[in-house]
C-alpha atoms as a PDB file:
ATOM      1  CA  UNK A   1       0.000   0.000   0.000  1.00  0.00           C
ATOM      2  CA  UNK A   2       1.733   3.250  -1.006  1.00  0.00           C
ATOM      3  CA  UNK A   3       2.212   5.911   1.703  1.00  0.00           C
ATOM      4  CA  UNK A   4      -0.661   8.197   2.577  1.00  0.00           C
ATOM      5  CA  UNK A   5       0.013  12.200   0.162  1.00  0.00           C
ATOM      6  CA  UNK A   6       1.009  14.748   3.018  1.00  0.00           C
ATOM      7  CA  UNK A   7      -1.242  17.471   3.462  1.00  0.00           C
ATOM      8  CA  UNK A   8      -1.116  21.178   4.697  1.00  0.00           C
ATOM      9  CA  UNK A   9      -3.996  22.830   5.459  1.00  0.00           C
ATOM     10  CA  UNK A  10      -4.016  27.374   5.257  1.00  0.00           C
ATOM     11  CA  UNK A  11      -7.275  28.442   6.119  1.00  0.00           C
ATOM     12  CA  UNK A  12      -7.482  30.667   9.214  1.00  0.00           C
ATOM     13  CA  UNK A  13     -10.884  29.793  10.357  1.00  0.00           C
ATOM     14  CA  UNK A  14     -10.368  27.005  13.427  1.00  0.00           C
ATOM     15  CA  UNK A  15     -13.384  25.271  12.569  1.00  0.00           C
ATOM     16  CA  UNK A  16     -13.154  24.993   8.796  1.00  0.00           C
ATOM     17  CA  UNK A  17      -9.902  24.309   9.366  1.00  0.00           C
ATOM     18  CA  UNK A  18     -10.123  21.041  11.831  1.00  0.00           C
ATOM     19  CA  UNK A  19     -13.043  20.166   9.374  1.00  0.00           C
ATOM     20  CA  UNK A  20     -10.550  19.727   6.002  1.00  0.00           C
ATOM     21  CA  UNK A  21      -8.233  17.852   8.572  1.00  0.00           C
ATOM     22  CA  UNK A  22     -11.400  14.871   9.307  1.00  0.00           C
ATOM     23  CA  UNK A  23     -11.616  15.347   5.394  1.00  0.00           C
ATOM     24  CA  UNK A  24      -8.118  14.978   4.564  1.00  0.00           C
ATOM     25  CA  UNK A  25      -7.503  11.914   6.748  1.00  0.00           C
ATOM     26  CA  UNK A  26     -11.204  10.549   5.866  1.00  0.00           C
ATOM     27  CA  UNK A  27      -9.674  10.354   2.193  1.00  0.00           C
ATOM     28  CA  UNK A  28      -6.803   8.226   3.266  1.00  0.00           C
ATOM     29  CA  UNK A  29      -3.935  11.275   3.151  1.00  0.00           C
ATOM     30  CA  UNK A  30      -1.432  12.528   6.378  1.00  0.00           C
ATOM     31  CA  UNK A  31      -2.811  16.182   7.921  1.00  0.00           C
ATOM     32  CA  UNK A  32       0.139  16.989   8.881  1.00  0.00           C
ATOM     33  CA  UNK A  33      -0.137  20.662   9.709  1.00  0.00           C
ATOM     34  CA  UNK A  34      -2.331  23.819   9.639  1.00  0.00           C
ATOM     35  CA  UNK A  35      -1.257  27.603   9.272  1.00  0.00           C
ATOM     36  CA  UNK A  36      -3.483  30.797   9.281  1.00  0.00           C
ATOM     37  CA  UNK A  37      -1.083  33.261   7.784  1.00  0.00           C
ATOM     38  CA  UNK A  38       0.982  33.254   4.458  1.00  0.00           C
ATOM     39  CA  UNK A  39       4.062  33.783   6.700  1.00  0.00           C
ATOM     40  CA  UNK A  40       3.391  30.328   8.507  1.00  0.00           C
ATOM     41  CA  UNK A  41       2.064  28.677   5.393  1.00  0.00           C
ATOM     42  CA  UNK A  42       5.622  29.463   3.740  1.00  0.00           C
ATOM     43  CA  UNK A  43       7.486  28.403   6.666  1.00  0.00           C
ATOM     44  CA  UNK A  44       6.079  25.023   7.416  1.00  0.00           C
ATOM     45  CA  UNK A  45       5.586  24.210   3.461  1.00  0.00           C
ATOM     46  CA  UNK A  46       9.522  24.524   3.797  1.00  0.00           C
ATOM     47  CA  UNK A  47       9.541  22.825   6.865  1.00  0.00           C
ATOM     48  CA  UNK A  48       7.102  19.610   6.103  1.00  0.00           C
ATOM     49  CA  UNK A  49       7.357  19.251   2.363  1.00  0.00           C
ATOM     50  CA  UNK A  50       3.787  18.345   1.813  1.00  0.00           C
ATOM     51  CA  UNK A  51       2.411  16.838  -1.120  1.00  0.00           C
ATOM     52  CA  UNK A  52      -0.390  18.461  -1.486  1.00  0.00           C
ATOM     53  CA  UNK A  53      -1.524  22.313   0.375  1.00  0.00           C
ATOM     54  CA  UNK A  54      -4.921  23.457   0.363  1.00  0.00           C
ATOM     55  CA  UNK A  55      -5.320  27.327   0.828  1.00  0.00           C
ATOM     56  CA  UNK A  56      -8.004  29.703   1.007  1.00  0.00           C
ATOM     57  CA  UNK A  57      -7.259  33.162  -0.524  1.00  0.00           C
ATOM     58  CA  UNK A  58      -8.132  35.032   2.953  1.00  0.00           C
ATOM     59  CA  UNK A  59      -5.657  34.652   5.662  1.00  0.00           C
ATOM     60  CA  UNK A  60      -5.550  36.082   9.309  1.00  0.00           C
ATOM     61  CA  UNK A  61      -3.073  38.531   7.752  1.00  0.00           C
ATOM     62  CA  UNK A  62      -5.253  39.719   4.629  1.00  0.00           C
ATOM     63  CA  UNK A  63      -5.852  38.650   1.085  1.00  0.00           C
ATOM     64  CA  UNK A  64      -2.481  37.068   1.300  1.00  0.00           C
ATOM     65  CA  UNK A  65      -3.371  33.425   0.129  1.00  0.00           C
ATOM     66  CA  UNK A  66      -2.510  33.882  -3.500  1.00  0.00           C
ATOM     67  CA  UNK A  67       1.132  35.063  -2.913  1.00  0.00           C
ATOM     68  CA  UNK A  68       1.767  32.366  -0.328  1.00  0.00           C
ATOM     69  CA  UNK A  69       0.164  29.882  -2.563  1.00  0.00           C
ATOM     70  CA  UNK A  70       2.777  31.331  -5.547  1.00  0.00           C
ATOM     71  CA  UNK A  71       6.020  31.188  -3.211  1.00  0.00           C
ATOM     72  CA  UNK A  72       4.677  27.536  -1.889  1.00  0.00           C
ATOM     73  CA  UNK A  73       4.382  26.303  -5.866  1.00  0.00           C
ATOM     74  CA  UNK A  74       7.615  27.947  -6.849  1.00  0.00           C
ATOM     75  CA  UNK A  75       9.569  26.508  -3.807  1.00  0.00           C
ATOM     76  CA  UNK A  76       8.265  22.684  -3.214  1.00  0.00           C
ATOM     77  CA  UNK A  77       7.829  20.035  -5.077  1.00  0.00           C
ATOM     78  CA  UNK A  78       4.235  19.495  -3.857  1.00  0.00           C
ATOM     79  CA  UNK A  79       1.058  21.061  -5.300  1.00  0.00           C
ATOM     80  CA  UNK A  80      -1.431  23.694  -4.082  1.00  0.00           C
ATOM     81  CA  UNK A  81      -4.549  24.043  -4.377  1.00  0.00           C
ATOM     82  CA  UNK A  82      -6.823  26.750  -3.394  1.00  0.00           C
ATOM     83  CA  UNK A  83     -10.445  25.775  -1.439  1.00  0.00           C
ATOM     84  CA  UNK A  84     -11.952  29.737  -1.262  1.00  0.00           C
ATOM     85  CA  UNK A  85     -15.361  31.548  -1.345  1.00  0.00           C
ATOM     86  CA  UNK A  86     -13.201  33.928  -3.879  1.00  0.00           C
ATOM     87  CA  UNK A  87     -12.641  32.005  -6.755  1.00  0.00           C
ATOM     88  CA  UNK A  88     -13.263  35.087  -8.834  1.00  0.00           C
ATOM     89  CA  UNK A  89      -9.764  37.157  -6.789  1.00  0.00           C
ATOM     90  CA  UNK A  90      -7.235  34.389  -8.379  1.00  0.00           C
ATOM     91  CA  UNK A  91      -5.463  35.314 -11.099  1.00  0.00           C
ATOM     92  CA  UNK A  92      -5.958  33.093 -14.555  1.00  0.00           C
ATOM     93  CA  UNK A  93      -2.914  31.192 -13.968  1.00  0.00           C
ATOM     94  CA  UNK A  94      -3.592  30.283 -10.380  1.00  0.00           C
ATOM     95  CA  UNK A  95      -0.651  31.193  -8.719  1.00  0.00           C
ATOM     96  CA  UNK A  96       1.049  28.112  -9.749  1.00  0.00           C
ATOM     97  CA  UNK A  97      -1.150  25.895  -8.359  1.00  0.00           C
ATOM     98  CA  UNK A  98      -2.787  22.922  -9.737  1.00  0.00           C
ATOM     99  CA  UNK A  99      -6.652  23.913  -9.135  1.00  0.00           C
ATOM    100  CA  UNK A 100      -9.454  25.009  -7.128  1.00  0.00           C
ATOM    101  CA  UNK A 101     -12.268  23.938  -5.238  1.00  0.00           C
ATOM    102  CA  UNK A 102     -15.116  27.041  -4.737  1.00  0.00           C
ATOM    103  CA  UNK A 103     -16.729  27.385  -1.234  1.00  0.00           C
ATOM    104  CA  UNK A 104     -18.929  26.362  -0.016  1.00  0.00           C
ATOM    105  CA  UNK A 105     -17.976  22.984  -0.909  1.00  0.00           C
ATOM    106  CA  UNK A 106     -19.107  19.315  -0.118  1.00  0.00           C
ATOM    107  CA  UNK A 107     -17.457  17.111   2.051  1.00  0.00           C
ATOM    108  CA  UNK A 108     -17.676  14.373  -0.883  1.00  0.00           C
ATOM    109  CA  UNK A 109     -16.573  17.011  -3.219  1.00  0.00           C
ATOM    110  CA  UNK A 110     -13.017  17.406  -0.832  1.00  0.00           C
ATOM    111  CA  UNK A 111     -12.963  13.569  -0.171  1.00  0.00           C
ATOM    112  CA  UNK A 112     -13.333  13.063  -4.254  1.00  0.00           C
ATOM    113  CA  UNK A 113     -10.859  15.766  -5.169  1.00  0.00           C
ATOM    114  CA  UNK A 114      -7.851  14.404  -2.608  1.00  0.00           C
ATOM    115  CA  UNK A 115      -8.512  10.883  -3.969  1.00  0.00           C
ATOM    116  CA  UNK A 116      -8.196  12.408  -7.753  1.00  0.00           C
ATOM    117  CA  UNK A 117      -4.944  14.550  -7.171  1.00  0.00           C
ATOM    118  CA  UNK A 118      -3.465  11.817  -4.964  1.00  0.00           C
ATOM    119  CA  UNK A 119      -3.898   9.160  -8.075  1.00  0.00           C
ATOM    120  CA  UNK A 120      -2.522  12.402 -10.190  1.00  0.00           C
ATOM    121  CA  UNK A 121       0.528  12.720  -8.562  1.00  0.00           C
ATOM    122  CA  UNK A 122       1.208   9.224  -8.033  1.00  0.00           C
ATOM    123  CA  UNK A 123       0.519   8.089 -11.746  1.00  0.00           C
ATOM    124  CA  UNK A 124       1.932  11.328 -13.113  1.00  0.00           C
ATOM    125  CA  UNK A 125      -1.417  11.223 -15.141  1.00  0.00           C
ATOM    126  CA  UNK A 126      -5.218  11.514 -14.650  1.00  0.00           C
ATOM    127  CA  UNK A 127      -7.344   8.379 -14.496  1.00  0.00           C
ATOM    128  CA  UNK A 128     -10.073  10.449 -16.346  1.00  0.00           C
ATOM    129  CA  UNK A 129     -11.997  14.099 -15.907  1.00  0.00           C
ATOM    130  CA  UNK A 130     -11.467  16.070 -12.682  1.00  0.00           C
ATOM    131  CA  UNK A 131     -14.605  15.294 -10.311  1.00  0.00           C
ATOM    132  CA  UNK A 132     -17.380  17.776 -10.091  1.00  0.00           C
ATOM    133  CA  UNK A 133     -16.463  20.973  -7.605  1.00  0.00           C
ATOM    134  CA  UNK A 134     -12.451  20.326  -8.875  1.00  0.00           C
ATOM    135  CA  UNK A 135     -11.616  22.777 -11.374  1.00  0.00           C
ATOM    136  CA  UNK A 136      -7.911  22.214 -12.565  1.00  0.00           C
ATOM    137  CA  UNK A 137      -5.370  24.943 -13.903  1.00  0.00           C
ATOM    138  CA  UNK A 138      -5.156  24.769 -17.807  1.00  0.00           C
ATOM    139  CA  UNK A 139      -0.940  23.726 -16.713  1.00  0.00           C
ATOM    140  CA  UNK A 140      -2.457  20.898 -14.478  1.00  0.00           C
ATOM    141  CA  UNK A 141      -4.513  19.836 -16.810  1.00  0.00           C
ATOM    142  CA  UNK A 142      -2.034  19.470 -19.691  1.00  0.00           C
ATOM    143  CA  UNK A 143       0.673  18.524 -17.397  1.00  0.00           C
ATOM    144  CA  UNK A 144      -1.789  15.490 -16.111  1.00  0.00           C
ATOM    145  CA  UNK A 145      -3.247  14.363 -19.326  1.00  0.00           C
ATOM    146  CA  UNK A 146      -6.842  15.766 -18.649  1.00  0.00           C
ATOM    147  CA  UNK A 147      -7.320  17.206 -21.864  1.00  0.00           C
ATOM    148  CA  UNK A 148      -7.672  14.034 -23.855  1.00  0.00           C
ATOM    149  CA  UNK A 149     -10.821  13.368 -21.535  1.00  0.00           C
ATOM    150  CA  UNK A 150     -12.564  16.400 -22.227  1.00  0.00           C
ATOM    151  CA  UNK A 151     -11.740  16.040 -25.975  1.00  0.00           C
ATOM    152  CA  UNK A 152     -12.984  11.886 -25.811  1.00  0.00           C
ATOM    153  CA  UNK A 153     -16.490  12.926 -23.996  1.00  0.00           C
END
C-alpha cells in the first residue's frame, strides 16, 4: 500500500480548518499541519514538504493566500490548491497551483478531489476528468493528461 500524500492545510478559520483535517484523513492522506497566515504557510511548506496544500485566498493577515500559494508552488515540489469563497480574486494562472475547489464545498466534493490529485501525482497522469467541484489549472490539466478526456467525452 503506497504511503498516505502529506497534506497542509491554510485556512485561518479554526473550525473549517479542523473540518478539512477529518476530510483529509477521511480520504486516506497525512494532515500533517495547519497555518493561518501566508508567513506560517511558507514556513512550514519549507519545513514539512507536503504533497499536497490546500489554501483559502483570505488569511488572518489579509488577502495574502494567493502570494503564499505562488512562493509555496515555486519553492516545493508538492502542489497547491486553493479551497476559497473567492474564486473570482485568483489570477488566470492560479498562482502556480494545480486547481481550485469554490466554497462552499461538499465534504464528498473534498474527499473526491484528494482521492483524484493523490492518483494524479502518483501516476503522473489523470485516471479520467477532474470530479465535479475540482476545477484544474489549464498547466495541471495538460501537465496530467486531462485534456484528452474532455476532448474523448
Amino acid at each position: 500500500m503506497p504511503e498516505p500524500l502529506k497534506v497542509l492545510i491554510v485556512e485561518d478559520e479554526v473550525l473549517l480548518a479542523v473540518e478539512l483535517g477529518f476530510l483529509v484523513r477521511e480520504a486516506g492522506c497525512e494532515d500533517v499541519g495547519h497555518a493561518m497566515d501566508s508567513a506560517g504557510a511558507v514556513k512550514l511548506a519549507s519545513a514539512l514538504h507536503p504533497d499536497i496544500t490546500l489554501v483559502d485566498v483570505h488569511l488572518s493577515d489579509g488577502p495574502t493566500g494567493v502570494d503564499a500559494a505562488r512562493e509555496i508552488a515555486q519553492r516545493n515540489d508538492g502542489v497547491v490548491l486553493f479551497m476559497t469563497a473567492n474564486v473570482k480574486r485568483l489570477p488566470t494562472d492560479l498562482a502556480g497551483a494545480c486547481g481550485v475547489i469554490g466554497k462552499p464545498y461538499s465534504d464528498k466534493s473534498v474527499r473526491r478531489a484528494l482521492t483524484y490529485l493523490a492518483g494524479c501525482l502518483r501516476e503522473g497522469c489523470a485516471g479520467g476528468p477532474p470530479p465535479i467541484g475540482l476545477e484544474l489549472s489549464r498547466d495541471f490539466s495538460a501537465r496530467w493528461g486531462v485534456d484528452q478526456f474532455a476532448q474523448a467525452g
